[in-house]
C-alpha atoms as a PDB file:
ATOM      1  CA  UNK A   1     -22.192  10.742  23.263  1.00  0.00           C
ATOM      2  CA  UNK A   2     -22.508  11.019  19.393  1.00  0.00           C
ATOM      3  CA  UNK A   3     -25.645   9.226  18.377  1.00  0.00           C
ATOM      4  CA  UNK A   4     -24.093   7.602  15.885  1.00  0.00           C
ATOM      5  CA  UNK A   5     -21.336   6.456  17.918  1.00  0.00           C
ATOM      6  CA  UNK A   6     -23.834   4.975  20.232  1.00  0.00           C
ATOM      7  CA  UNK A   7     -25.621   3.223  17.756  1.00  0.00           C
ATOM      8  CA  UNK A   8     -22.403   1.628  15.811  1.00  0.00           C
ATOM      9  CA  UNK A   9     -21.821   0.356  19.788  1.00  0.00           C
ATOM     10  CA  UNK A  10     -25.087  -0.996  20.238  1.00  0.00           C
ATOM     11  CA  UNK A  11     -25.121  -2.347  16.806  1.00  0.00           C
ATOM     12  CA  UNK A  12     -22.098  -4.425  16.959  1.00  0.00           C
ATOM     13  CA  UNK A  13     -22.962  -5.573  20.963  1.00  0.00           C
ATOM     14  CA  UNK A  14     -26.274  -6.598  19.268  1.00  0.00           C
ATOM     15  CA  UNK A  15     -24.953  -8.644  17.190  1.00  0.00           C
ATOM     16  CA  UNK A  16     -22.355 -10.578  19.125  1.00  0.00           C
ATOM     17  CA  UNK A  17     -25.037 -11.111  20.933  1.00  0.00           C
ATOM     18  CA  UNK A  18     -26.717 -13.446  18.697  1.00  0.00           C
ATOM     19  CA  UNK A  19     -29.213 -10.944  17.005  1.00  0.00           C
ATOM     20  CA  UNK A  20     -28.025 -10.702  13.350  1.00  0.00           C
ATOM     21  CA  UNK A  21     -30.986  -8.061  13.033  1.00  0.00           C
ATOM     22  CA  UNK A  22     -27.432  -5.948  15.015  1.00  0.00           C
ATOM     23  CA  UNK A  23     -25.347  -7.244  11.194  1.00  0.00           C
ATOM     24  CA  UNK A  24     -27.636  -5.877   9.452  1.00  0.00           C
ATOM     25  CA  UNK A  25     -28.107  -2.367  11.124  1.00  0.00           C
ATOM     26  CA  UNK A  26     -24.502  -2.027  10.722  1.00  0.00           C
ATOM     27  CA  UNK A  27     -24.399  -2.632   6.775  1.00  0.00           C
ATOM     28  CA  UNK A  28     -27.628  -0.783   6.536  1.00  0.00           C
ATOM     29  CA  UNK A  29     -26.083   1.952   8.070  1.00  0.00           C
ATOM     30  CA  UNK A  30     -22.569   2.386   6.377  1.00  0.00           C
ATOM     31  CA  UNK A  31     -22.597   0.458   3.160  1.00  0.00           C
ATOM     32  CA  UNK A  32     -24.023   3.864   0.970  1.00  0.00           C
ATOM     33  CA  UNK A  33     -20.790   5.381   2.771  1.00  0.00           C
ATOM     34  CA  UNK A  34     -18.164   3.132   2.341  1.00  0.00           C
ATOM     35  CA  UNK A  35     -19.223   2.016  -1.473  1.00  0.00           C
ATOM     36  CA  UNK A  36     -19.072   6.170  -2.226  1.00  0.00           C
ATOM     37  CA  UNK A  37     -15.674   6.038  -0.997  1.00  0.00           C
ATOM     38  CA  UNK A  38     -14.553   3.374  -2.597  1.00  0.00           C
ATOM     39  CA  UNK A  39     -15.805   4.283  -6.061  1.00  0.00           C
ATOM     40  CA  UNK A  40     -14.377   7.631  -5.475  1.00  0.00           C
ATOM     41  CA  UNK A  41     -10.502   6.495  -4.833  1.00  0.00           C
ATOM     42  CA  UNK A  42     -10.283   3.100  -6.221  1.00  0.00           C
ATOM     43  CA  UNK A  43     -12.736   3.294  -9.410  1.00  0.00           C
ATOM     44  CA  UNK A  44     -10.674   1.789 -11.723  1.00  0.00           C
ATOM     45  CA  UNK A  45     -10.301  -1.221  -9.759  1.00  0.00           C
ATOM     46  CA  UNK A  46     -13.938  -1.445  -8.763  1.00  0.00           C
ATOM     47  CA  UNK A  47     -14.367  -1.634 -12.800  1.00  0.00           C
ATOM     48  CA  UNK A  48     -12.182  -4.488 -12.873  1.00  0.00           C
ATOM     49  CA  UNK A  49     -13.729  -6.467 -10.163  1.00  0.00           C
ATOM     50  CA  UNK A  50     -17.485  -5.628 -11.558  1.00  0.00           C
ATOM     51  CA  UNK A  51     -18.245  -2.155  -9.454  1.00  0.00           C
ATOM     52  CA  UNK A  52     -21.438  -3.463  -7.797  1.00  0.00           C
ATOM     53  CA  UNK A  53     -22.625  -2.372  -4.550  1.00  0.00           C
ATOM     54  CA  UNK A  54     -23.822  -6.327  -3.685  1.00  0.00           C
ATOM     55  CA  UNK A  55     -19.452  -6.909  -4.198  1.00  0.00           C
ATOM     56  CA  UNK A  56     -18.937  -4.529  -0.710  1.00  0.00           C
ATOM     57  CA  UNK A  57     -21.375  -5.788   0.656  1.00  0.00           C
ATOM     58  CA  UNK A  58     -20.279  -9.449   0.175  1.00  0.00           C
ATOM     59  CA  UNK A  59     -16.707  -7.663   1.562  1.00  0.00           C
ATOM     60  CA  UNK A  60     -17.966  -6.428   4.355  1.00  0.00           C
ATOM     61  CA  UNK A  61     -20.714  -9.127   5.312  1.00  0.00           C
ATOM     62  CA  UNK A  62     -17.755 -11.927   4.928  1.00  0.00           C
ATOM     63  CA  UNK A  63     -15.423  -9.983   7.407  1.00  0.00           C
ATOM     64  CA  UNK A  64     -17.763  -9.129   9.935  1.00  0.00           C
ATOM     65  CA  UNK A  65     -18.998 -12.977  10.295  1.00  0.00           C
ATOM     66  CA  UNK A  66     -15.664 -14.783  10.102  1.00  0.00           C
ATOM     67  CA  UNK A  67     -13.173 -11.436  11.530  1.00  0.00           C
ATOM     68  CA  UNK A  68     -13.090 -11.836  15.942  1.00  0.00           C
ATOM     69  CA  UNK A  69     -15.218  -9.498  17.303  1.00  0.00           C
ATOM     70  CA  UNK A  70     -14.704  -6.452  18.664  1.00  0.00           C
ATOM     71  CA  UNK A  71     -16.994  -3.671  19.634  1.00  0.00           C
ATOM     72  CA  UNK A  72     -16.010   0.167  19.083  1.00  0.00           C
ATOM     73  CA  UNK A  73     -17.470   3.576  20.017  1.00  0.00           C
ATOM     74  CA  UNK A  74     -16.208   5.875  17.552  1.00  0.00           C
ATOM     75  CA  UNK A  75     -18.386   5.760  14.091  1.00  0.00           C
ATOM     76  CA  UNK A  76     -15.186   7.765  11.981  1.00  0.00           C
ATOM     77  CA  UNK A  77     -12.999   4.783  13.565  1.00  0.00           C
ATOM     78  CA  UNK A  78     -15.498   1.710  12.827  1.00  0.00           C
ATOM     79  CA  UNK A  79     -15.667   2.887   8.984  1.00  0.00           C
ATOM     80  CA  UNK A  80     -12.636   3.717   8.399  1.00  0.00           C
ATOM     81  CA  UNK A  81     -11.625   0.186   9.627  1.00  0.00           C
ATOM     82  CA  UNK A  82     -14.325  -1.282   6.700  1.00  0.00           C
ATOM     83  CA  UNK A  83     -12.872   1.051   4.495  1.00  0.00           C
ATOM     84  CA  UNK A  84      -9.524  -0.456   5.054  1.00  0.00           C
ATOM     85  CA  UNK A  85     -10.673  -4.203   4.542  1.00  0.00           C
ATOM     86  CA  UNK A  86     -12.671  -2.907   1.136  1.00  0.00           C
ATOM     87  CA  UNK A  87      -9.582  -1.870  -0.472  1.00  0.00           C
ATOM     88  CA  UNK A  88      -7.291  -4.540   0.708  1.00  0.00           C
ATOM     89  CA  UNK A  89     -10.178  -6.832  -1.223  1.00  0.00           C
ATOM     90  CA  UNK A  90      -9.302  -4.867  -4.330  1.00  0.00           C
ATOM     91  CA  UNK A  91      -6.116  -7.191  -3.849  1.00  0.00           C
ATOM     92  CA  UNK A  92      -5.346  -9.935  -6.500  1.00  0.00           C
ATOM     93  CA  UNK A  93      -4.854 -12.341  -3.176  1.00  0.00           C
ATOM     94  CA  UNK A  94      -7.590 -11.086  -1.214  1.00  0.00           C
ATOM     95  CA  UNK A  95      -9.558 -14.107  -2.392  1.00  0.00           C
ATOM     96  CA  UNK A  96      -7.070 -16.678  -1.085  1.00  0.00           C
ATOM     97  CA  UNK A  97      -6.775 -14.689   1.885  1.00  0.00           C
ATOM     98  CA  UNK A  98     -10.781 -14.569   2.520  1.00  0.00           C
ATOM     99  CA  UNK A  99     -10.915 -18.051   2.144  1.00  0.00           C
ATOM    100  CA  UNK A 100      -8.525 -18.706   4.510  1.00  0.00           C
ATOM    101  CA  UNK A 101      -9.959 -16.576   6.873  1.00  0.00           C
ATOM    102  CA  UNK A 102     -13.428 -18.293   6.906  1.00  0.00           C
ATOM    103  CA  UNK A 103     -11.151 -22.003   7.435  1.00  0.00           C
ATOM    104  CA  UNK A 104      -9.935 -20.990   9.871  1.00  0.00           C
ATOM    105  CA  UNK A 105     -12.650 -19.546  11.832  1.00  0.00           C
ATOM    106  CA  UNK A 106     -14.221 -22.822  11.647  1.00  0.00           C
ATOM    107  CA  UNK A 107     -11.043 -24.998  12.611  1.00  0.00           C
ATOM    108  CA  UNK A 108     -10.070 -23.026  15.292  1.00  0.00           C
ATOM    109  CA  UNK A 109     -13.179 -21.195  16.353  1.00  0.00           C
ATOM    110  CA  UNK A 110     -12.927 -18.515  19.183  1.00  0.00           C
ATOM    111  CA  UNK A 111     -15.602 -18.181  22.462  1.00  0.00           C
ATOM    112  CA  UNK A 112     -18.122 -16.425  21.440  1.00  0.00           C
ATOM    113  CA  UNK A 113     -17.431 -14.174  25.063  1.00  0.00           C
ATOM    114  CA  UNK A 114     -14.255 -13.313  23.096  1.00  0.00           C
ATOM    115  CA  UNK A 115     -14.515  -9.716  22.271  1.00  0.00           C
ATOM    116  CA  UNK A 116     -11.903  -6.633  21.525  1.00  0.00           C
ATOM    117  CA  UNK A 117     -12.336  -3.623  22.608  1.00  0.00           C
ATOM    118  CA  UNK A 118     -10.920  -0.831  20.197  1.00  0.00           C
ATOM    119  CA  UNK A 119     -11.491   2.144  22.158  1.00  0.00           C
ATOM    120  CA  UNK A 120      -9.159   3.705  24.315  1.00  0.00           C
ATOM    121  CA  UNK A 121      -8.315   1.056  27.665  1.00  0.00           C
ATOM    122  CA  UNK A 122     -10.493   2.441  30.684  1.00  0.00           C
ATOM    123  CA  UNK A 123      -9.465   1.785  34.497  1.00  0.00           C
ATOM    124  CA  UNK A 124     -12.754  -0.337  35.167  1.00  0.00           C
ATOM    125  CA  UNK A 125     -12.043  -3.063  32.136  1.00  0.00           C
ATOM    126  CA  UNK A 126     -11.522  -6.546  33.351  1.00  0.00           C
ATOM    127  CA  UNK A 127      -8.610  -8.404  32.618  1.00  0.00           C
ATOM    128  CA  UNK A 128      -9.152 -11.655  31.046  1.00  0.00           C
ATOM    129  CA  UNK A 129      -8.932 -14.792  33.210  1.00  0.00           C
ATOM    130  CA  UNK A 130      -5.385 -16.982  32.207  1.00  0.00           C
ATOM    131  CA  UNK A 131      -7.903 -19.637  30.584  1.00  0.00           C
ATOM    132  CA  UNK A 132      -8.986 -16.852  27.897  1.00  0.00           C
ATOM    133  CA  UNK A 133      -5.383 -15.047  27.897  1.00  0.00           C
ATOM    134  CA  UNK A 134      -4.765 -17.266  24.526  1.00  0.00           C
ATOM    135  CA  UNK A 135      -7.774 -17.122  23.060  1.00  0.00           C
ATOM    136  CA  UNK A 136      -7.759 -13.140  23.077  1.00  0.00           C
ATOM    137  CA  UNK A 137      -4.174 -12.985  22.341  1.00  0.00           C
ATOM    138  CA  UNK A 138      -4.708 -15.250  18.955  1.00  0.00           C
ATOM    139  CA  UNK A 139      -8.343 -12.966  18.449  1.00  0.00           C
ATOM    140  CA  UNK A 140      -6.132  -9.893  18.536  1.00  0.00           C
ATOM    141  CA  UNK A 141      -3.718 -11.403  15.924  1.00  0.00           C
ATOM    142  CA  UNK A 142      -6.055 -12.004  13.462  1.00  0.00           C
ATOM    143  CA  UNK A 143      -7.842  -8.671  13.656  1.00  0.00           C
ATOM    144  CA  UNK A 144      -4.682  -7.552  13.253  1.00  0.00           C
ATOM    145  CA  UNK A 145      -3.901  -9.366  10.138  1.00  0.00           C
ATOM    146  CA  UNK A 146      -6.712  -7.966   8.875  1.00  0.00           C
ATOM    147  CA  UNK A 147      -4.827  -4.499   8.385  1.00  0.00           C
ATOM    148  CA  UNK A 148      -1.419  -5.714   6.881  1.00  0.00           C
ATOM    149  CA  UNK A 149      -0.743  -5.387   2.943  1.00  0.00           C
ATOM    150  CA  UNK A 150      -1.873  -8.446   0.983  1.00  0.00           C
ATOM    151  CA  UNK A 151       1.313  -9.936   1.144  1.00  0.00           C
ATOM    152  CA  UNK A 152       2.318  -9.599   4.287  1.00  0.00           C
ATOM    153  CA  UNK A 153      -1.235 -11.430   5.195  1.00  0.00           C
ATOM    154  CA  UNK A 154      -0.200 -14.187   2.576  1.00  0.00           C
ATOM    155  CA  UNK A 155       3.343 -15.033   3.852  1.00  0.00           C
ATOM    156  CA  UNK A 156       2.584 -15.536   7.553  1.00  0.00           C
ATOM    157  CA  UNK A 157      -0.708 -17.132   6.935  1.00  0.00           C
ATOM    158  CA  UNK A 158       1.250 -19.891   4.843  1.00  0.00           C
ATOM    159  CA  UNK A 159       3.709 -19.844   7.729  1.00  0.00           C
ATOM    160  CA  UNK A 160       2.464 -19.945  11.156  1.00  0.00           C
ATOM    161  CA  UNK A 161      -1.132 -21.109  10.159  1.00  0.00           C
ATOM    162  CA  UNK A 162      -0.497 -23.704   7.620  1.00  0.00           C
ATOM    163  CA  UNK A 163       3.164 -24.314   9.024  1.00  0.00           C
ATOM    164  CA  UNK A 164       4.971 -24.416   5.519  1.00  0.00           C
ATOM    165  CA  UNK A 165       8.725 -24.130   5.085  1.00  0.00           C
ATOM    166  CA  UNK A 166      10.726 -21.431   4.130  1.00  0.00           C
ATOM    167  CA  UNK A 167      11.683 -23.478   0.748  1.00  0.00           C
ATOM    168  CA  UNK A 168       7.982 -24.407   0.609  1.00  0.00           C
ATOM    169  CA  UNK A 169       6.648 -20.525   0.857  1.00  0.00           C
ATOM    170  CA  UNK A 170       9.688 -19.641  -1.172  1.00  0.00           C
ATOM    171  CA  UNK A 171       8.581 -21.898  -4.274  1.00  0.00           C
ATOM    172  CA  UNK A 172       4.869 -20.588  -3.807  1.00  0.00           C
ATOM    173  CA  UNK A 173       6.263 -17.393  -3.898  1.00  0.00           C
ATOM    174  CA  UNK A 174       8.742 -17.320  -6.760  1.00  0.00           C
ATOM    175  CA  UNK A 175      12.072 -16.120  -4.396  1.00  0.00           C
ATOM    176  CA  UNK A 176      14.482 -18.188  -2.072  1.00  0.00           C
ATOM    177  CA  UNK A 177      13.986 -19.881   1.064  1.00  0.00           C
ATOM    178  CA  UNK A 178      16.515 -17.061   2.682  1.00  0.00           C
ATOM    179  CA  UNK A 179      14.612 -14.650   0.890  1.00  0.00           C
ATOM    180  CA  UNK A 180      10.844 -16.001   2.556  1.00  0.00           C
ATOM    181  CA  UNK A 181      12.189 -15.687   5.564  1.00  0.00           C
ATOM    182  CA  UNK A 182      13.454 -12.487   5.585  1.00  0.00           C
ATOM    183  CA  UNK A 183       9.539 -11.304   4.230  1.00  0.00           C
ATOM    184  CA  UNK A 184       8.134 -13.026   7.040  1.00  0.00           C
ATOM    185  CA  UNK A 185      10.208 -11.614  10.120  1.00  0.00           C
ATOM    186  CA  UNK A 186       9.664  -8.350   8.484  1.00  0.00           C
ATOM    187  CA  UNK A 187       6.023  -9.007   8.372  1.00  0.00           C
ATOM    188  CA  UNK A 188       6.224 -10.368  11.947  1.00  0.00           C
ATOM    189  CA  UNK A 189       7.627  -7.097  13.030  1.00  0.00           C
ATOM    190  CA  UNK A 190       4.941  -4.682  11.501  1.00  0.00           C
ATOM    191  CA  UNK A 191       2.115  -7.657  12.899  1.00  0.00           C
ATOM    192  CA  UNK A 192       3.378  -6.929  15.953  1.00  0.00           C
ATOM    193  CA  UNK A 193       3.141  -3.082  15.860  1.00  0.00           C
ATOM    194  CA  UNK A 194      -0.262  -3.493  14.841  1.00  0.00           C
ATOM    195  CA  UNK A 195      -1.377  -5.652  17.837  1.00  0.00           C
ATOM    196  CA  UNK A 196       0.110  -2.956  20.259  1.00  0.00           C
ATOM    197  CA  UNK A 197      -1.629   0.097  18.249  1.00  0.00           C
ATOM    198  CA  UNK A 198      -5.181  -2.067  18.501  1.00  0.00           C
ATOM    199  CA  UNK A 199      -4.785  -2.902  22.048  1.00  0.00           C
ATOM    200  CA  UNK A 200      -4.030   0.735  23.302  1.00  0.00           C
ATOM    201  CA  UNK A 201      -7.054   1.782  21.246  1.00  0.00           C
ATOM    202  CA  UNK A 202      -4.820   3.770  18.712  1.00  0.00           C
ATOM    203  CA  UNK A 203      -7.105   2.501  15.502  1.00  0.00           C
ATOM    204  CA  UNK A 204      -6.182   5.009  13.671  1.00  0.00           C
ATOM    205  CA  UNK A 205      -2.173   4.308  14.085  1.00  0.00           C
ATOM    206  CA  UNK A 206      -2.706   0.779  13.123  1.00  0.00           C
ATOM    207  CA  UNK A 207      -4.782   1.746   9.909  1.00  0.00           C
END
Protein backbone atom coordinates (compact mmCIF):
# COMPACT_ATOMS: atom_id res chain seq x y z
CA UNK A 1 0.00 0.00 0.00
CA UNK A 2 1.01 3.70 -0.69
CA UNK A 3 2.65 5.03 2.41
CA UNK A 4 0.85 7.86 2.33
CA UNK A 5 -2.34 6.20 1.93
CA UNK A 6 -1.54 4.24 4.98
CA UNK A 7 -0.74 7.01 6.99
CA UNK A 8 -3.94 9.34 5.99
CA UNK A 9 -5.75 5.77 7.33
CA UNK A 10 -3.98 5.57 10.41
CA UNK A 11 -4.20 9.22 10.90
CA UNK A 12 -7.85 9.62 10.76
CA UNK A 13 -8.43 5.96 12.86
CA UNK A 14 -6.11 7.78 15.35
CA UNK A 15 -8.03 10.30 15.81
CA UNK A 16 -11.52 8.91 16.11
CA UNK A 17 -9.95 7.22 18.44
CA UNK A 18 -9.61 9.89 20.88
CA UNK A 19 -5.90 10.91 20.12
CA UNK A 20 -6.16 14.44 18.59
CA UNK A 21 -2.21 14.08 18.23
CA UNK A 22 -4.15 11.74 14.80
CA UNK A 23 -5.98 15.80 13.91
CA UNK A 24 -3.09 17.14 13.91
CA UNK A 25 -0.95 14.69 11.72
CA UNK A 26 -3.58 15.08 9.24
CA UNK A 27 -3.41 19.06 8.97
CA UNK A 28 0.28 18.81 9.41
CA UNK A 29 0.39 16.72 6.60
CA UNK A 30 -1.92 18.34 3.88
CA UNK A 31 -2.52 21.91 4.85
CA UNK A 32 0.92 23.23 2.66
CA UNK A 33 -1.07 21.20 -0.15
CA UNK A 34 -4.41 22.19 -0.03
CA UNK A 35 -3.62 26.13 0.82
CA UNK A 36 -1.23 25.92 -2.65
CA UNK A 37 -4.22 24.83 -4.36
CA UNK A 38 -6.41 27.02 -3.22
CA UNK A 39 -4.35 30.15 -3.78
CA UNK A 40 -3.66 28.84 -7.16
CA UNK A 41 -7.52 28.56 -8.46
CA UNK A 42 -9.44 30.70 -6.17
CA UNK A 43 -6.87 33.70 -5.41
CA UNK A 44 -9.04 36.34 -5.85
CA UNK A 45 -11.38 35.13 -3.38
CA UNK A 46 -8.74 34.14 -0.86
CA UNK A 47 -7.89 38.10 -1.15
CA UNK A 48 -11.27 38.87 -0.23
CA UNK A 49 -11.59 36.65 2.71
CA UNK A 50 -7.88 37.74 4.05
CA UNK A 51 -5.59 34.88 2.14
CA UNK A 52 -4.03 33.50 5.35
CA UNK A 53 -2.95 30.06 5.76
CA UNK A 54 -4.40 30.10 9.73
CA UNK A 55 -8.16 30.83 7.49
CA UNK A 56 -7.74 26.90 5.92
CA UNK A 57 -6.72 25.81 8.59
CA UNK A 58 -9.63 27.14 10.73
CA UNK A 59 -11.68 25.45 7.44
CA UNK A 60 -10.39 22.43 7.70
CA UNK A 61 -9.89 22.06 11.62
CA UNK A 62 -13.82 23.14 11.98
CA UNK A 63 -14.95 20.33 9.50
CA UNK A 64 -12.97 17.62 10.66
CA UNK A 65 -14.25 18.13 14.47
CA UNK A 66 -17.93 18.80 13.87
CA UNK A 67 -18.22 16.69 10.00
CA UNK A 68 -19.20 12.49 11.03
CA UNK A 69 -16.35 10.59 10.69
CA UNK A 70 -15.22 8.58 8.23
CA UNK A 71 -11.92 6.95 7.58
CA UNK A 72 -10.42 6.62 3.89
CA UNK A 73 -7.42 4.90 2.25
CA UNK A 74 -6.73 6.80 -0.73
CA UNK A 75 -4.52 10.15 0.06
CA UNK A 76 -5.61 11.81 -3.78
CA UNK A 77 -9.33 11.00 -2.47
CA UNK A 78 -8.98 12.37 1.30
CA UNK A 79 -7.58 15.83 -0.18
CA UNK A 80 -9.44 16.28 -2.74
CA UNK A 81 -12.48 15.91 -0.36
CA UNK A 82 -10.71 19.04 1.90
CA UNK A 83 -10.19 20.68 -1.18
CA UNK A 84 -13.83 20.56 -1.90
CA UNK A 85 -14.99 21.89 1.64
CA UNK A 86 -12.12 24.86 1.23
CA UNK A 87 -13.75 26.26 -1.70
CA UNK A 88 -17.31 25.77 -0.77
CA UNK A 89 -16.02 28.11 2.42
CA UNK A 90 -15.11 30.70 -0.18
CA UNK A 91 -19.08 30.84 -0.18
CA UNK A 92 -20.88 34.06 1.06
CA UNK A 93 -23.17 31.39 3.23
CA UNK A 94 -20.55 29.13 4.21
CA UNK A 95 -20.53 30.93 7.55
CA UNK A 96 -24.21 30.30 8.31
CA UNK A 97 -23.76 26.96 7.08
CA UNK A 98 -20.57 26.23 9.49
CA UNK A 99 -22.41 27.39 12.23
CA UNK A 100 -25.07 25.29 11.73
CA UNK A 101 -23.05 22.47 11.32
CA UNK A 102 -21.26 22.76 14.74
CA UNK A 103 -25.31 23.15 16.38
CA UNK A 104 -26.07 20.57 15.28
CA UNK A 105 -23.36 18.27 16.11
CA UNK A 106 -23.96 19.17 19.58
CA UNK A 107 -27.92 18.80 19.56
CA UNK A 108 -27.97 15.76 17.89
CA UNK A 109 -24.58 14.24 18.49
CA UNK A 110 -23.67 10.88 16.73
CA UNK A 111 -21.84 7.55 18.62
CA UNK A 112 -18.65 8.09 18.57
CA UNK A 113 -18.46 4.06 17.02
CA UNK A 114 -20.21 5.85 14.11
CA UNK A 115 -17.80 5.82 11.30
CA UNK A 116 -18.01 5.89 7.20
CA UNK A 117 -16.09 4.14 5.28
CA UNK A 118 -15.25 5.88 1.83
CA UNK A 119 -13.38 3.27 0.18
CA UNK A 120 -14.68 0.87 -2.07
CA UNK A 121 -17.40 -1.77 0.08
CA UNK A 122 -15.31 -5.07 0.81
CA UNK A 123 -17.10 -8.61 1.37
CA UNK A 124 -15.79 -8.84 5.11
CA UNK A 125 -17.46 -5.25 6.30
CA UNK A 126 -20.08 -5.63 8.93
CA UNK A 127 -23.37 -4.43 8.53
CA UNK A 128 -24.57 -2.16 11.13
CA UNK A 129 -26.89 -3.54 13.83
CA UNK A 130 -30.84 -1.99 13.27
CA UNK A 131 -30.10 0.15 16.57
CA UNK A 132 -27.22 2.10 14.57
CA UNK A 133 -29.07 1.76 11.01
CA UNK A 134 -30.32 5.56 11.80
CA UNK A 135 -27.60 6.89 13.23
CA UNK A 136 -25.32 5.96 10.10
CA UNK A 137 -28.00 6.72 7.71
CA UNK A 138 -28.35 10.52 9.23
CA UNK A 139 -24.04 10.41 9.51
CA UNK A 140 -24.06 9.67 5.80
CA UNK A 141 -26.47 12.61 5.10
CA UNK A 142 -24.56 15.10 6.54
CA UNK A 143 -21.23 14.10 5.02
CA UNK A 144 -23.07 14.31 2.19
CA UNK A 145 -24.26 17.77 2.61
CA UNK A 146 -21.00 18.62 2.97
CA UNK A 147 -20.44 18.34 -0.95
CA UNK A 148 -23.65 20.16 -2.29
CA UNK A 149 -23.40 23.93 -3.62
CA UNK A 150 -23.95 26.51 -0.89
CA UNK A 151 -27.39 26.76 -1.59
CA UNK A 152 -28.49 23.65 -1.91
CA UNK A 153 -26.83 23.11 1.80
CA UNK A 154 -28.85 26.31 2.89
CA UNK A 155 -32.38 25.34 1.66
CA UNK A 156 -32.62 21.84 3.14
CA UNK A 157 -30.81 22.74 6.25
CA UNK A 158 -33.65 25.45 6.89
CA UNK A 159 -36.04 22.68 5.88
CA UNK A 160 -35.62 19.34 7.29
CA UNK A 161 -33.25 20.50 10.18
CA UNK A 162 -34.87 23.58 11.40
CA UNK A 163 -38.38 22.43 9.94
CA UNK A 164 -39.35 25.90 8.34
CA UNK A 165 -42.13 26.34 5.80
CA UNK A 166 -42.03 26.69 2.33
CA UNK A 167 -43.46 30.47 2.78
CA UNK A 168 -41.01 30.74 5.69
CA UNK A 169 -37.74 29.58 3.48
CA UNK A 170 -39.36 31.42 0.63
CA UNK A 171 -39.29 34.93 2.53
CA UNK A 172 -35.63 34.10 3.79
CA UNK A 173 -34.89 33.49 0.44
CA UNK A 174 -36.40 36.31 -1.59
CA UNK A 175 -38.75 33.80 -4.11
CA UNK A 176 -42.23 32.07 -3.52
CA UNK A 177 -43.29 29.39 -1.36
CA UNK A 178 -43.94 27.22 -4.80
CA UNK A 179 -40.75 28.37 -5.86
CA UNK A 180 -38.76 26.98 -2.27
CA UNK A 181 -40.12 24.01 -2.80
CA UNK A 182 -39.29 23.28 -6.06
CA UNK A 183 -35.26 24.25 -4.89
CA UNK A 184 -35.55 21.88 -2.22
CA UNK A 185 -36.88 18.60 -4.03
CA UNK A 186 -34.31 19.43 -6.55
CA UNK A 187 -31.75 19.62 -3.89
CA UNK A 188 -33.24 16.45 -2.32
CA UNK A 189 -32.65 14.68 -5.54
CA UNK A 190 -28.87 15.56 -6.10
CA UNK A 191 -28.53 14.82 -1.84
CA UNK A 192 -29.59 11.71 -2.64
CA UNK A 193 -27.17 10.91 -5.53
CA UNK A 194 -24.52 11.92 -3.35
CA UNK A 195 -25.33 9.48 -0.48
CA UNK A 196 -25.34 6.54 -3.06
CA UNK A 197 -21.87 7.76 -4.77
CA UNK A 198 -20.31 7.93 -0.91
CA UNK A 199 -21.65 4.68 0.12
CA UNK A 200 -20.35 2.64 -2.97
CA UNK A 201 -17.01 4.34 -2.34
CA UNK A 202 -17.26 6.40 -5.67
CA UNK A 203 -15.67 9.76 -3.86
CA UNK A 204 -14.69 10.99 -6.69
CA UNK A 205 -18.37 10.83 -8.46
CA UNK A 206 -19.83 12.56 -5.54
CA UNK A 207 -17.11 15.43 -5.62
Amino acid sequence: MNTGNSQTKQDLTRWHGGDDKGLENIIERHLNWIHAQVRQRLSQLLRNKGQTCDYVQDILVQFLRFSPRFVISDEAQFRALLLRIVKNALNDKYDWFTARRREIAKERPLPSETILFLDPPQGGRRTPSKSAEQHEREAWIRLAMELLEPEDQEILTLRHWDNQTFPEIGKRLGVPSNTARMRNNRAVVRLTEKILALKKGKLDQAL
